[in-house]
C-alpha atoms as a PDB file:
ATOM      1  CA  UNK A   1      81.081 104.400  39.834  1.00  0.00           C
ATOM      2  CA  UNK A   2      84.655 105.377  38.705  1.00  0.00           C
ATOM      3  CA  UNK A   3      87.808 103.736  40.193  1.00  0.00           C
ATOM      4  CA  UNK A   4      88.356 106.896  42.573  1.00  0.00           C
ATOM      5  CA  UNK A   5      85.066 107.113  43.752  1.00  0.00           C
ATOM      6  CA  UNK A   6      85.575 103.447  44.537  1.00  0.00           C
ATOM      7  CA  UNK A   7      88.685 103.310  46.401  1.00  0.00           C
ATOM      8  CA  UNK A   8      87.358 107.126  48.222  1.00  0.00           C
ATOM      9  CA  UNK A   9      84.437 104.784  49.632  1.00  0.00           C
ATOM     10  CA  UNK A  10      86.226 101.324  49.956  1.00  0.00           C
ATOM     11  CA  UNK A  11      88.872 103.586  52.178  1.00  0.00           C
ATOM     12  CA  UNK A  12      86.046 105.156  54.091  1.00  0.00           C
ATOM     13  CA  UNK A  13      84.024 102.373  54.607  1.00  0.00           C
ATOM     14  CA  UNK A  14      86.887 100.122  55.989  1.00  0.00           C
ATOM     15  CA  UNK A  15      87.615 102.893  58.133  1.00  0.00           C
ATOM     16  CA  UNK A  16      84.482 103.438  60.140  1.00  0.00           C
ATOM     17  CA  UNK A  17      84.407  99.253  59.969  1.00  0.00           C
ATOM     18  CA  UNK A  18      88.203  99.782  61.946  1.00  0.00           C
ATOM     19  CA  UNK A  19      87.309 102.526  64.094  1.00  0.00           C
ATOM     20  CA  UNK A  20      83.910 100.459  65.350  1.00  0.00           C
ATOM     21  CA  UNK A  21      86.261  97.358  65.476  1.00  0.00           C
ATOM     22  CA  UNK A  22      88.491  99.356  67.739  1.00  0.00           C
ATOM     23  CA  UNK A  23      85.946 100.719  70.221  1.00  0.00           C
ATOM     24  CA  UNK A  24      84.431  97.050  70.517  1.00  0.00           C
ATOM     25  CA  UNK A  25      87.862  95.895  71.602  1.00  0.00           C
ATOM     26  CA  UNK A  26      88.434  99.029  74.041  1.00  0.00           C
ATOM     27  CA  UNK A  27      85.011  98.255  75.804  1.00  0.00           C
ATOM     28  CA  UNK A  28      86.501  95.998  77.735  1.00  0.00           C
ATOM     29  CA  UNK A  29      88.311  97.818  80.900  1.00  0.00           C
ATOM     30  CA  UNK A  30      91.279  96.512  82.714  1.00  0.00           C
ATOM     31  CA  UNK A  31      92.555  96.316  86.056  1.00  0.00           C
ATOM     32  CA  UNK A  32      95.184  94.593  87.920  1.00  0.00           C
ATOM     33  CA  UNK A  33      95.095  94.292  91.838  1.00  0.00           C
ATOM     34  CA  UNK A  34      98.358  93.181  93.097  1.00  0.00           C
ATOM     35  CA  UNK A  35      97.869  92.023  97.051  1.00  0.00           C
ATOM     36  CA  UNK A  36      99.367  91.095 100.502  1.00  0.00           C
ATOM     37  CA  UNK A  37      98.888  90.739 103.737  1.00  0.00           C
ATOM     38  CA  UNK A  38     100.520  89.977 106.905  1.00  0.00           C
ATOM     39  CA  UNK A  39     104.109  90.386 105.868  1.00  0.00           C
ATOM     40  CA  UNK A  40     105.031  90.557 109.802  1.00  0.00           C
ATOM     41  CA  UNK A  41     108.054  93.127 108.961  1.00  0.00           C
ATOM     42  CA  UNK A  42     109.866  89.903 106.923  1.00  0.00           C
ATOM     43  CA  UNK A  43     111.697  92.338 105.019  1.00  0.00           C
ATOM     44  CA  UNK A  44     114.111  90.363 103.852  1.00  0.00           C
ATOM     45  CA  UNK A  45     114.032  86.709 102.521  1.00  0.00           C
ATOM     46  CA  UNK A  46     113.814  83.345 104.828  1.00  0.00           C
ATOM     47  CA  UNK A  47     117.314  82.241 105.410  1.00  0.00           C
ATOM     48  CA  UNK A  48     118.504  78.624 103.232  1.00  0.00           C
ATOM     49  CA  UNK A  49     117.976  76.759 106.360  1.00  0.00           C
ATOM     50  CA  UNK A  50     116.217  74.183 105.410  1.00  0.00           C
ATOM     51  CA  UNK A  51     112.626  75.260 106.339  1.00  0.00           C
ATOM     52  CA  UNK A  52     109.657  75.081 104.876  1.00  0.00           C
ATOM     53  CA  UNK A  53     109.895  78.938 103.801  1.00  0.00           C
ATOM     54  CA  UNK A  54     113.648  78.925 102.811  1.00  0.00           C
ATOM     55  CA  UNK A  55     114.735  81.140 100.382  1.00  0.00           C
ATOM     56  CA  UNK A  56     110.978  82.615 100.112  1.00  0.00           C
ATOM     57  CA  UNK A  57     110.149  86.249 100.453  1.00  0.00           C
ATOM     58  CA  UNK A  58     111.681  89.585 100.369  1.00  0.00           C
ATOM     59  CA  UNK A  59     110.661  93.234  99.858  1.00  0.00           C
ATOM     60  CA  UNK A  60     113.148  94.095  97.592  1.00  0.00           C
ATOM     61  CA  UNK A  61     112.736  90.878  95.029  1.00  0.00           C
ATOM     62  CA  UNK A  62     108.719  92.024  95.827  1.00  0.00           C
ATOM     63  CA  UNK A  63     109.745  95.589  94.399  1.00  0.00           C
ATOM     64  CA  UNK A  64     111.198  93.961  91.214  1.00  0.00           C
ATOM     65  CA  UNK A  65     108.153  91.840  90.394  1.00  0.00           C
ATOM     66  CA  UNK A  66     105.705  94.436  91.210  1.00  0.00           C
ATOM     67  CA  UNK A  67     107.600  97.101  88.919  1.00  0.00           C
ATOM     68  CA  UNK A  68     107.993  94.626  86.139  1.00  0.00           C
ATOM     69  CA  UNK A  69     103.971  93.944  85.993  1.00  0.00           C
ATOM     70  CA  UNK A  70     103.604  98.148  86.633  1.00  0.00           C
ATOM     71  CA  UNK A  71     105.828  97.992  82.855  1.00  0.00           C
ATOM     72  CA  UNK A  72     103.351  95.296  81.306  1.00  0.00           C
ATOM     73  CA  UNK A  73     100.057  96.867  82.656  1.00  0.00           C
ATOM     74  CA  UNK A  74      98.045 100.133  82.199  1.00  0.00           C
ATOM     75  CA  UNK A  75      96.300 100.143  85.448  1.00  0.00           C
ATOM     76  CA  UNK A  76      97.387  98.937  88.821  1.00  0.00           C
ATOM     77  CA  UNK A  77      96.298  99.015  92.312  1.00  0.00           C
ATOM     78  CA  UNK A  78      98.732  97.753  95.277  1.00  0.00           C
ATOM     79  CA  UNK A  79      96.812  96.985  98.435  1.00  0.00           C
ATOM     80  CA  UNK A  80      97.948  95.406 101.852  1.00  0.00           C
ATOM     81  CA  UNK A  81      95.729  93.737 104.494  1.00  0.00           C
ATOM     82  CA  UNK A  82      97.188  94.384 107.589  1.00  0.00           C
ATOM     83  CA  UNK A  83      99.754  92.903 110.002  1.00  0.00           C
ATOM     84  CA  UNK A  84     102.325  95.001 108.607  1.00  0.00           C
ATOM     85  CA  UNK A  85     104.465  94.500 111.686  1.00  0.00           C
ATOM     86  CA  UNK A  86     105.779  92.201 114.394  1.00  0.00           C
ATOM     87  CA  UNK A  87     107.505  89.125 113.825  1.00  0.00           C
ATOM     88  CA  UNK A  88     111.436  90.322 113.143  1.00  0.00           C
ATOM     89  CA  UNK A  89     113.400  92.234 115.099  1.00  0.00           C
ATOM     90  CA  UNK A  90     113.165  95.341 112.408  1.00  0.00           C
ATOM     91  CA  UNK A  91     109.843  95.655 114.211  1.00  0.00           C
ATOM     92  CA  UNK A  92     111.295  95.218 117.829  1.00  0.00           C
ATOM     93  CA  UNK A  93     114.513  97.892 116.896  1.00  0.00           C
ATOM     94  CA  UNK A  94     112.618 100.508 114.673  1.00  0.00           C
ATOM     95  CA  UNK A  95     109.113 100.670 115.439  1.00  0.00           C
ATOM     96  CA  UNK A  96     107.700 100.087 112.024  1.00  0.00           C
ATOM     97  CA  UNK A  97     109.581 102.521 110.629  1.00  0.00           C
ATOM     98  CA  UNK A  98     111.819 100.067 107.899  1.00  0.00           C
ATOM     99  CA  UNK A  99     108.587  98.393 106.947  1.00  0.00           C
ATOM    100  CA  UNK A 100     106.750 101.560 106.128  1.00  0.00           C
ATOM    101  CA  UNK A 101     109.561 103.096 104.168  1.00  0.00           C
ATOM    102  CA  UNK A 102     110.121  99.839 102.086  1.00  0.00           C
ATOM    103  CA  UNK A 103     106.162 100.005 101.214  1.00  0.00           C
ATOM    104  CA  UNK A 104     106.666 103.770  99.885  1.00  0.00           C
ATOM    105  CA  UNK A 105     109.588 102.310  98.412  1.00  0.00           C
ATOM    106  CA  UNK A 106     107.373  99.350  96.321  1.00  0.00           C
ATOM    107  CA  UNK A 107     104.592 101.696  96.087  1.00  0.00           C
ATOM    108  CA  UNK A 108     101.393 100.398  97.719  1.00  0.00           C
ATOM    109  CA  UNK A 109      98.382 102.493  97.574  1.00  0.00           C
ATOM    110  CA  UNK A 110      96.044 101.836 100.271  1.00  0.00           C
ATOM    111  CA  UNK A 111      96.377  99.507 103.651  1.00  0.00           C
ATOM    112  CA  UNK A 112      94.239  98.573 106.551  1.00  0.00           C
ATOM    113  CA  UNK A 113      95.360  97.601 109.663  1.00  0.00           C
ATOM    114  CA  UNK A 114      95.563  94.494 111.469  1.00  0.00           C
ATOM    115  CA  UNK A 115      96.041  93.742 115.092  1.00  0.00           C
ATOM    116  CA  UNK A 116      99.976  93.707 115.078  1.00  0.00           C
ATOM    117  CA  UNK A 117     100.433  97.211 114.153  1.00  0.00           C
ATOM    118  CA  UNK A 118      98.589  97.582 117.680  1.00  0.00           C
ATOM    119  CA  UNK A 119     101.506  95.827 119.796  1.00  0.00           C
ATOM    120  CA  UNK A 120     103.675  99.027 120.797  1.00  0.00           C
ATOM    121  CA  UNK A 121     100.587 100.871 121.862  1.00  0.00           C
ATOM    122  CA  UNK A 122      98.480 103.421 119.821  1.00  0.00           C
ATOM    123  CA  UNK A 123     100.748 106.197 120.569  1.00  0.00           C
ATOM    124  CA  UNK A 124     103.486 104.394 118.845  1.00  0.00           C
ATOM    125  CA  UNK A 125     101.726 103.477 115.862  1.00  0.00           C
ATOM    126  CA  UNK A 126      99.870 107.172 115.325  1.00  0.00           C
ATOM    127  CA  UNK A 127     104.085 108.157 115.571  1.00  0.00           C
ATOM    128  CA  UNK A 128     105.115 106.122 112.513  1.00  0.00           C
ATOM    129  CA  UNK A 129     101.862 106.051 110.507  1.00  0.00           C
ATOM    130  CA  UNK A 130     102.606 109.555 108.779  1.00  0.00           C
ATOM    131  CA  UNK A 131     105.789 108.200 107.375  1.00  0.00           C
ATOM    132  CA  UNK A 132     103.738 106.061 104.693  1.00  0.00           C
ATOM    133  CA  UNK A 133     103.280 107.433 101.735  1.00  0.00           C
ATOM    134  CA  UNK A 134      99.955 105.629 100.899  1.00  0.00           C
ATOM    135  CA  UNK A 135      96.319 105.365 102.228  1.00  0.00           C
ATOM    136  CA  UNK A 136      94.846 104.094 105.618  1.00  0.00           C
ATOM    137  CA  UNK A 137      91.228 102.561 105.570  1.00  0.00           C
ATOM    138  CA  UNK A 138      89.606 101.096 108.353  1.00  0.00           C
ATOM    139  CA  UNK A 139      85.869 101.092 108.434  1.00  0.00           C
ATOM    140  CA  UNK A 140      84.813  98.947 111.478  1.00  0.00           C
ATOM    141  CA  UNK A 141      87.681 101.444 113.716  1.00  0.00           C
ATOM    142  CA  UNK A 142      86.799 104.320 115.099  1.00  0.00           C
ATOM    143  CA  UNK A 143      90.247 106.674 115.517  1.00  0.00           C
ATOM    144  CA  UNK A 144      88.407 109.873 116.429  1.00  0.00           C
ATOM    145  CA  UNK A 145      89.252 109.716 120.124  1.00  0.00           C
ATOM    146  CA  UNK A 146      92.867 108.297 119.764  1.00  0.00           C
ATOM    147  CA  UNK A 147      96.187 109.881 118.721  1.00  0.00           C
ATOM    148  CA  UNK A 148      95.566 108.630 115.263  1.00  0.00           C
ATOM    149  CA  UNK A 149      92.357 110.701 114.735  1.00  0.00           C
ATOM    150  CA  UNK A 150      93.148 112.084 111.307  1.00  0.00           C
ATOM    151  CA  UNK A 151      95.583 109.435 109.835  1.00  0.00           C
ATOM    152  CA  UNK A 152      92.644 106.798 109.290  1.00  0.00           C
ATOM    153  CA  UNK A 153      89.952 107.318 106.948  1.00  0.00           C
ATOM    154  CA  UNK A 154      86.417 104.520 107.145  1.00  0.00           C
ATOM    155  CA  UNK A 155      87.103 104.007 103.298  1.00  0.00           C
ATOM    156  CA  UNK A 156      88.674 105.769  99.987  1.00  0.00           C
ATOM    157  CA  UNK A 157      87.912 105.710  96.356  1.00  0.00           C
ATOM    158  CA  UNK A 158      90.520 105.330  93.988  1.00  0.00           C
ATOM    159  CA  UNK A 159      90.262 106.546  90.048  1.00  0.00           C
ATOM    160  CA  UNK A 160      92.364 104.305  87.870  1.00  0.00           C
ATOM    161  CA  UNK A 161      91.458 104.075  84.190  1.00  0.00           C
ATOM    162  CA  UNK A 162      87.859 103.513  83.557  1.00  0.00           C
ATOM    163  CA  UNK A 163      87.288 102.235  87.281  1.00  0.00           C
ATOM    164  CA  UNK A 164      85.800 103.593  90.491  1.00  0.00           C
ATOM    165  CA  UNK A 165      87.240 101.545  92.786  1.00  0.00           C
ATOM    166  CA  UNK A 166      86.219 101.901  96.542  1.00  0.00           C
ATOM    167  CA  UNK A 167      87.965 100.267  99.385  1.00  0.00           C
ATOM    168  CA  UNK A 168      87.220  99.925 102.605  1.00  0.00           C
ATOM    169  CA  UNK A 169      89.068  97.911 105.552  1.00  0.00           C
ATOM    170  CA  UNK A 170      87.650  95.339 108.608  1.00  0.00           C
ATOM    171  CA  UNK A 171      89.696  94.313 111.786  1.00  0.00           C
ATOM    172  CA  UNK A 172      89.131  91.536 113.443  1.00  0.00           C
ATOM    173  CA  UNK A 173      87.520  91.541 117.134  1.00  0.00           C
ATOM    174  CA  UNK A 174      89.742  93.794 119.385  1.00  0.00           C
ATOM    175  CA  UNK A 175      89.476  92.063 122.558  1.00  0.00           C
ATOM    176  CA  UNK A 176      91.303  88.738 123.204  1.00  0.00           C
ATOM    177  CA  UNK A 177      93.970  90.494 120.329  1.00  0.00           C
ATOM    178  CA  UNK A 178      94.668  93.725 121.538  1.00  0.00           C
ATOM    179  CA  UNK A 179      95.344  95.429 125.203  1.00  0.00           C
ATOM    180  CA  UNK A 180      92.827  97.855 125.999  1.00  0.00           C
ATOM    181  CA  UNK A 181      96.021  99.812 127.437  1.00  0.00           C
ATOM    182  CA  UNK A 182      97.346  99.380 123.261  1.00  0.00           C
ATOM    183  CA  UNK A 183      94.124 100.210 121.432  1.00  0.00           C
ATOM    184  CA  UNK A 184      92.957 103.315 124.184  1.00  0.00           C
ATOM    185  CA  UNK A 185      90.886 105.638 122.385  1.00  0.00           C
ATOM    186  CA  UNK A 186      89.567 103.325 119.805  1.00  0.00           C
ATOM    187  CA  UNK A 187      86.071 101.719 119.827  1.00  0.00           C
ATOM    188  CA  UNK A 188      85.282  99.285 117.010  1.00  0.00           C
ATOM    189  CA  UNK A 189      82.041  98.362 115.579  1.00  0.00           C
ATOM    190  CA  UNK A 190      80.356  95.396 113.747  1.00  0.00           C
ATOM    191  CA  UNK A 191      82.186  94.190 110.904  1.00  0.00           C
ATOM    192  CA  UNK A 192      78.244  93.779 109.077  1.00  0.00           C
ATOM    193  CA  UNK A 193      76.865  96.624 109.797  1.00  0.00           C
ATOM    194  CA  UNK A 194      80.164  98.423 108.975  1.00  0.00           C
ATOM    195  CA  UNK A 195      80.320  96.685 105.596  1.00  0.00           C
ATOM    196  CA  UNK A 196      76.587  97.624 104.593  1.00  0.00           C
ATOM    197  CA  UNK A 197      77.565 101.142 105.160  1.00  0.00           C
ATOM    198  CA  UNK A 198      80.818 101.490 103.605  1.00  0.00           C
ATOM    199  CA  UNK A 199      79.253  99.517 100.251  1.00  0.00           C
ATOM    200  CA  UNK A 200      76.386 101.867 100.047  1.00  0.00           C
ATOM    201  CA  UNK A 201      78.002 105.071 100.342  1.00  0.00           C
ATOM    202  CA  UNK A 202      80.887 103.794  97.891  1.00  0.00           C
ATOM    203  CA  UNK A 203      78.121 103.201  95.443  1.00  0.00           C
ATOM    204  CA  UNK A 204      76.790 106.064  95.599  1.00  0.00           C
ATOM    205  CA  UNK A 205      79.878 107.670  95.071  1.00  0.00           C
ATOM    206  CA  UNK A 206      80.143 105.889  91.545  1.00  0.00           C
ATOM    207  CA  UNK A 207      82.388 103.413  92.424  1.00  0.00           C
ATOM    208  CA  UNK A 208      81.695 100.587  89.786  1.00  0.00           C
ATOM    209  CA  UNK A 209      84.401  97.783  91.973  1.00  0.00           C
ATOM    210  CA  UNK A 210      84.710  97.647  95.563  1.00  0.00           C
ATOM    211  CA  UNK A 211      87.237  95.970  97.398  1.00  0.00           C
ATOM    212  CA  UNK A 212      87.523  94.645 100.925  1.00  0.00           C
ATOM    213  CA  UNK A 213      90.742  94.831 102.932  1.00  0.00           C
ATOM    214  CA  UNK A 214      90.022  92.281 105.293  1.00  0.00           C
ATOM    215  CA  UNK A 215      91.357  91.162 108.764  1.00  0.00           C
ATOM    216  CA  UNK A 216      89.131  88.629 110.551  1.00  0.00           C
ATOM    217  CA  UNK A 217      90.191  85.840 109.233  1.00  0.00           C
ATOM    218  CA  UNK A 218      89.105  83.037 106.385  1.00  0.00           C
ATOM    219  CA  UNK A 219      86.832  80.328 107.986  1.00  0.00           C
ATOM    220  CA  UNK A 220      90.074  77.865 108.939  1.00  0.00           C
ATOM    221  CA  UNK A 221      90.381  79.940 112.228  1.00  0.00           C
ATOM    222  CA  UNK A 222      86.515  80.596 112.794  1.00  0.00           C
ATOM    223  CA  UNK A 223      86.322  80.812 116.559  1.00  0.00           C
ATOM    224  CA  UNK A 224      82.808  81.317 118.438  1.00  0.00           C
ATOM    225  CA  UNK A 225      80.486  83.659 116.615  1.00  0.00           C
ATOM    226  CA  UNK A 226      83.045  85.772 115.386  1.00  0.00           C
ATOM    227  CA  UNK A 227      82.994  87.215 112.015  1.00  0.00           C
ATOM    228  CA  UNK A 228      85.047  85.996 109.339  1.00  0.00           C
ATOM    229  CA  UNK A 229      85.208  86.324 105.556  1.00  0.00           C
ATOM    230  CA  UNK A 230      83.439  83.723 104.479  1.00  0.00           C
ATOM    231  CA  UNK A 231      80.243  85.048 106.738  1.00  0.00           C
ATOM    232  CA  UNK A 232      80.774  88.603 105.582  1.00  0.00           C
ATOM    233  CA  UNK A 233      80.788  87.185 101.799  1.00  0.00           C
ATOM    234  CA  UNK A 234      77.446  85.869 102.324  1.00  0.00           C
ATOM    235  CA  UNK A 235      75.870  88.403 104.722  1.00  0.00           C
ATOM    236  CA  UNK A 236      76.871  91.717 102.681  1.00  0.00           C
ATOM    237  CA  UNK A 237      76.041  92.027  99.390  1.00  0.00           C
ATOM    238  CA  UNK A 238      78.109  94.527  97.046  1.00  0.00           C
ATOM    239  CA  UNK A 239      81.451  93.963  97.946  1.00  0.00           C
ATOM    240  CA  UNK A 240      82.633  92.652  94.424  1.00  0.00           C
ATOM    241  CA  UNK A 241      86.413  91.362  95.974  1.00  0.00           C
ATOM    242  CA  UNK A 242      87.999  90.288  99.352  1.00  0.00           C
ATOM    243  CA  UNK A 243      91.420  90.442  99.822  1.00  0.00           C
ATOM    244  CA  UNK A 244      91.875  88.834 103.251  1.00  0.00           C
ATOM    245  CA  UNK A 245      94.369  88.351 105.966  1.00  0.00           C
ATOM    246  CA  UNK A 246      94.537  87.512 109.648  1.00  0.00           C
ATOM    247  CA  UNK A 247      94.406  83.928 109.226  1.00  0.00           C
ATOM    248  CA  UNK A 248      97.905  83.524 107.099  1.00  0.00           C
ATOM    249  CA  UNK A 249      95.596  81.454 104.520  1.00  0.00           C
ATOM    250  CA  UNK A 250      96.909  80.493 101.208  1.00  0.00           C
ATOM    251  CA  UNK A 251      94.037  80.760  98.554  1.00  0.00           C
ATOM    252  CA  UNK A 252      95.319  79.432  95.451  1.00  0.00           C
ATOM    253  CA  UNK A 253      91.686  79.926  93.628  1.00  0.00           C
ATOM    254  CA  UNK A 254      88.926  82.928  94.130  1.00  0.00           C
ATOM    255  CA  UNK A 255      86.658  81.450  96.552  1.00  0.00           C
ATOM    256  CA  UNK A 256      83.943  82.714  94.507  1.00  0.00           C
ATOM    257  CA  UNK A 257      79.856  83.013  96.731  1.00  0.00           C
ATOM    258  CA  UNK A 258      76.755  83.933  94.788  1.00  0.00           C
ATOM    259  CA  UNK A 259      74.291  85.813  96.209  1.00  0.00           C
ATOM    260  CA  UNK A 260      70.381  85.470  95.480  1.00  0.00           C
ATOM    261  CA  UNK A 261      70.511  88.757  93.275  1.00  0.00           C
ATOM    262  CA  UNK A 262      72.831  86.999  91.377  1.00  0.00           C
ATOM    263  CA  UNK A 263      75.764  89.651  92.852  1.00  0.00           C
ATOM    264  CA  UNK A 264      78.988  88.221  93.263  1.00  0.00           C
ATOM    265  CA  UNK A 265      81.630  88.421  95.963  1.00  0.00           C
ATOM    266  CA  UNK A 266      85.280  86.819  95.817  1.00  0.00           C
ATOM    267  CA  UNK A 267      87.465  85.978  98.493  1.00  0.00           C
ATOM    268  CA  UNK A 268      91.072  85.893  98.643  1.00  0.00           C
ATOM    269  CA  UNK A 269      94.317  85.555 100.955  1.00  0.00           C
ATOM    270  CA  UNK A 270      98.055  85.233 100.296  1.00  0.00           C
ATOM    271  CA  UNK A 271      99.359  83.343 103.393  1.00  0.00           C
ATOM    272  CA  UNK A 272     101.752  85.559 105.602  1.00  0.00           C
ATOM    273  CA  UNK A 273     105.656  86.747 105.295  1.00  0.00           C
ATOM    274  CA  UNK A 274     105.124  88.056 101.478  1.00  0.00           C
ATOM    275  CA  UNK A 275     106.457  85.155 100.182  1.00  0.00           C
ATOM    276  CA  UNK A 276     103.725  85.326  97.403  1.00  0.00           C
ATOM    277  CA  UNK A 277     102.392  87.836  95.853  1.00  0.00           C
ATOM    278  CA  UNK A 278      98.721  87.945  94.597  1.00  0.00           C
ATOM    279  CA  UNK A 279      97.289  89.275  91.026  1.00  0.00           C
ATOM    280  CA  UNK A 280      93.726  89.691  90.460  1.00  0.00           C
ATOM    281  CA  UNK A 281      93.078  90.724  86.960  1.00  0.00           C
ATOM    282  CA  UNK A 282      89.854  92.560  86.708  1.00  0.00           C
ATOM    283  CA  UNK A 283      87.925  93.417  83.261  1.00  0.00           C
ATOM    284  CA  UNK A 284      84.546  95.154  83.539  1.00  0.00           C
ATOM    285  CA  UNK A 285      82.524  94.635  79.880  1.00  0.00           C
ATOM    286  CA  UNK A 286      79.222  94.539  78.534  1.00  0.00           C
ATOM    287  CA  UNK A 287      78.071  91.299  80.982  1.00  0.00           C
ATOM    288  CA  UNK A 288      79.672  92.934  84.245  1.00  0.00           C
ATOM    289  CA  UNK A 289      82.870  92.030  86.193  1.00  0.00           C
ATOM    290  CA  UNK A 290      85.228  89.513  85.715  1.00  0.00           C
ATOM    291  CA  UNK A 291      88.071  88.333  87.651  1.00  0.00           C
ATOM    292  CA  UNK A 292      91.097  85.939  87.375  1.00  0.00           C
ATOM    293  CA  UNK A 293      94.164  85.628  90.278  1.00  0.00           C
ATOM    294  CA  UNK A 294      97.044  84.219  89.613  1.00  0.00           C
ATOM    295  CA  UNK A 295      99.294  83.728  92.743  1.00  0.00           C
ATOM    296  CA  UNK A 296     103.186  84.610  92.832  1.00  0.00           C
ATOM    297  CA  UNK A 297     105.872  83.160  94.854  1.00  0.00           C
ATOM    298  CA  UNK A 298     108.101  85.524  95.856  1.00  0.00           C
ATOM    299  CA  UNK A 299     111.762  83.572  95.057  1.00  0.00           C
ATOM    300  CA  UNK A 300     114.805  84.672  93.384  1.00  0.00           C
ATOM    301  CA  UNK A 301     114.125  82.142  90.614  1.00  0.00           C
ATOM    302  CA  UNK A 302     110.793  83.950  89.421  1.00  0.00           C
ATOM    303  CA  UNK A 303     112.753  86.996  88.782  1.00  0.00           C
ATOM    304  CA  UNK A 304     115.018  86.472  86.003  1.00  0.00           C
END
């Protein structure tokens, strides 16, 4: 073999050996699920007053953080778990309205809806629900009789790089939470059977990562028989991620429950009044799914 032939087949050789190297390392796909829930229309930060929250919180220092991981990261989801409103008077003045805008404004993609965004009556919320700019799921609601017939859909599947993600949403029991007079027009149904549904028609839609937006609650506020996330972890199988609310529980680590299949569902809650925001990091490879959260205070100290 002459020195050209060589180097013609050394160059060759090294570059099938890069390109195979390079699919290897792209097998591995990547997404990042940025989360909150009950944010109770705290748009702006908790006052220096020498609370346990001071200083925490804020849409707009939310924005920056959630743009600055959008610049470090191919593929990201922003989801919301309900209680969107009630709890400052930019609830009791505007009706939702700021709260909504400032979401558009951060970009979230999908939200579900939690029993606050009840408390001015269904007419009122149907009013202001057009003005966001992303998706709402609620699976265990049924809208078709109320105002807000076409503005809620049971679930939605969202393409973002090499995942299929469906997501689906779950209130929390209606009655003891909600006025009948608030809620009139919408009949709910069990948060189980719901579940099973949703996760079976996602799948057969493709979807290769399904999330939960939940609101009923992490087992700290388990009242009576009442569904919470914990139960629905272990009673449905094929919901790969819940991102909860209702309870205002701080889950610093994936509560992580194995099923008998050997399926796995993870649970997970940021607290209330956005002052942290949380990051689940999802890779699907060769052996499945894998997850890692990482949970971000919301202060002005984190963002420079």
């Amino acid at each position: 073999m002459n020195r050209r032939s060589f180097i013609a087949k050394s160059t060759l050789g090294l570059t099938v050996l890069s390109n195979a190297l390079g699919r290897s390392g792209n097998q591995e796909s990547r997404l990042t699920i940025l989360h909150t829930n009950d944010t109770h229309s705290r748009l702006d930060p908790f006052p220096m007053d020498g609370g346990r929250l001071q200083g925490l919180g804020g849409v707009a220092r939310r924005k920056v953080l959630i743009d600055r991981i959008r610049s470090e990261e191919q593929n990201v989801l922003v989801l919301d778990s309900g209680d969107i409103f009630q709890g400052t008077p930019y609830y009791n003045l505007f009706g939702g309205e700021p709260e909504l805008k400032a979401m558009n404004l951060v970009g979230y993609d999908v939200a579900t809806i939690g029993n606050h965004e009840f408390d001015n009556g269904i007419e009122a919320l149907a009013k202001v629900m057009p003005i966001a700019n992303f998706d709402w799921v609620s699976t265990n609601l049924d809208f078709s009789k109320s105002p807000a017939s076409k503005m809620v859909k049971p679930w939605i599947v969202k393409s973002v790089g090499d995942f299929r993600v469906g997501i689906f949403g779950l209130l929390c029991e209606l009655d003891g939470m909600v006025a009948p007079s608030s809620s009139k027009g919408v009949t709910q149904t069990n948060p189980i059977g719901a579940s099973r549904q949703a996760v079976a028609a996602l799948r057969a839609e493709g979807c290769n990562l399904i999330v939960c937006l939940s609101h009923l609650g992490y087992n700290t506020r388990r009242e009576g028989d009442e569904i919470r996330d914990d139960a629905l972890s272990t009673q449905v199988e094929g919901i790969d991620l819940i991102l909860g609310g209702h309870s205002h529980t701080f889950i610093d680590e994936l509560d992580v429950r194995l099923h008998k299949s050997g399926a796995v569902t993870r649970i997970t809650q940021q607290g209330w009044a956005g002052v942290r925001l949380g990051r689940v990091d999802v890779s699907l490879g060769a052996r499945g799914l894998a997850m890692r959260q990482t949970c971000l205070p919301i202060a002005r100290g984190n963002l420079s």
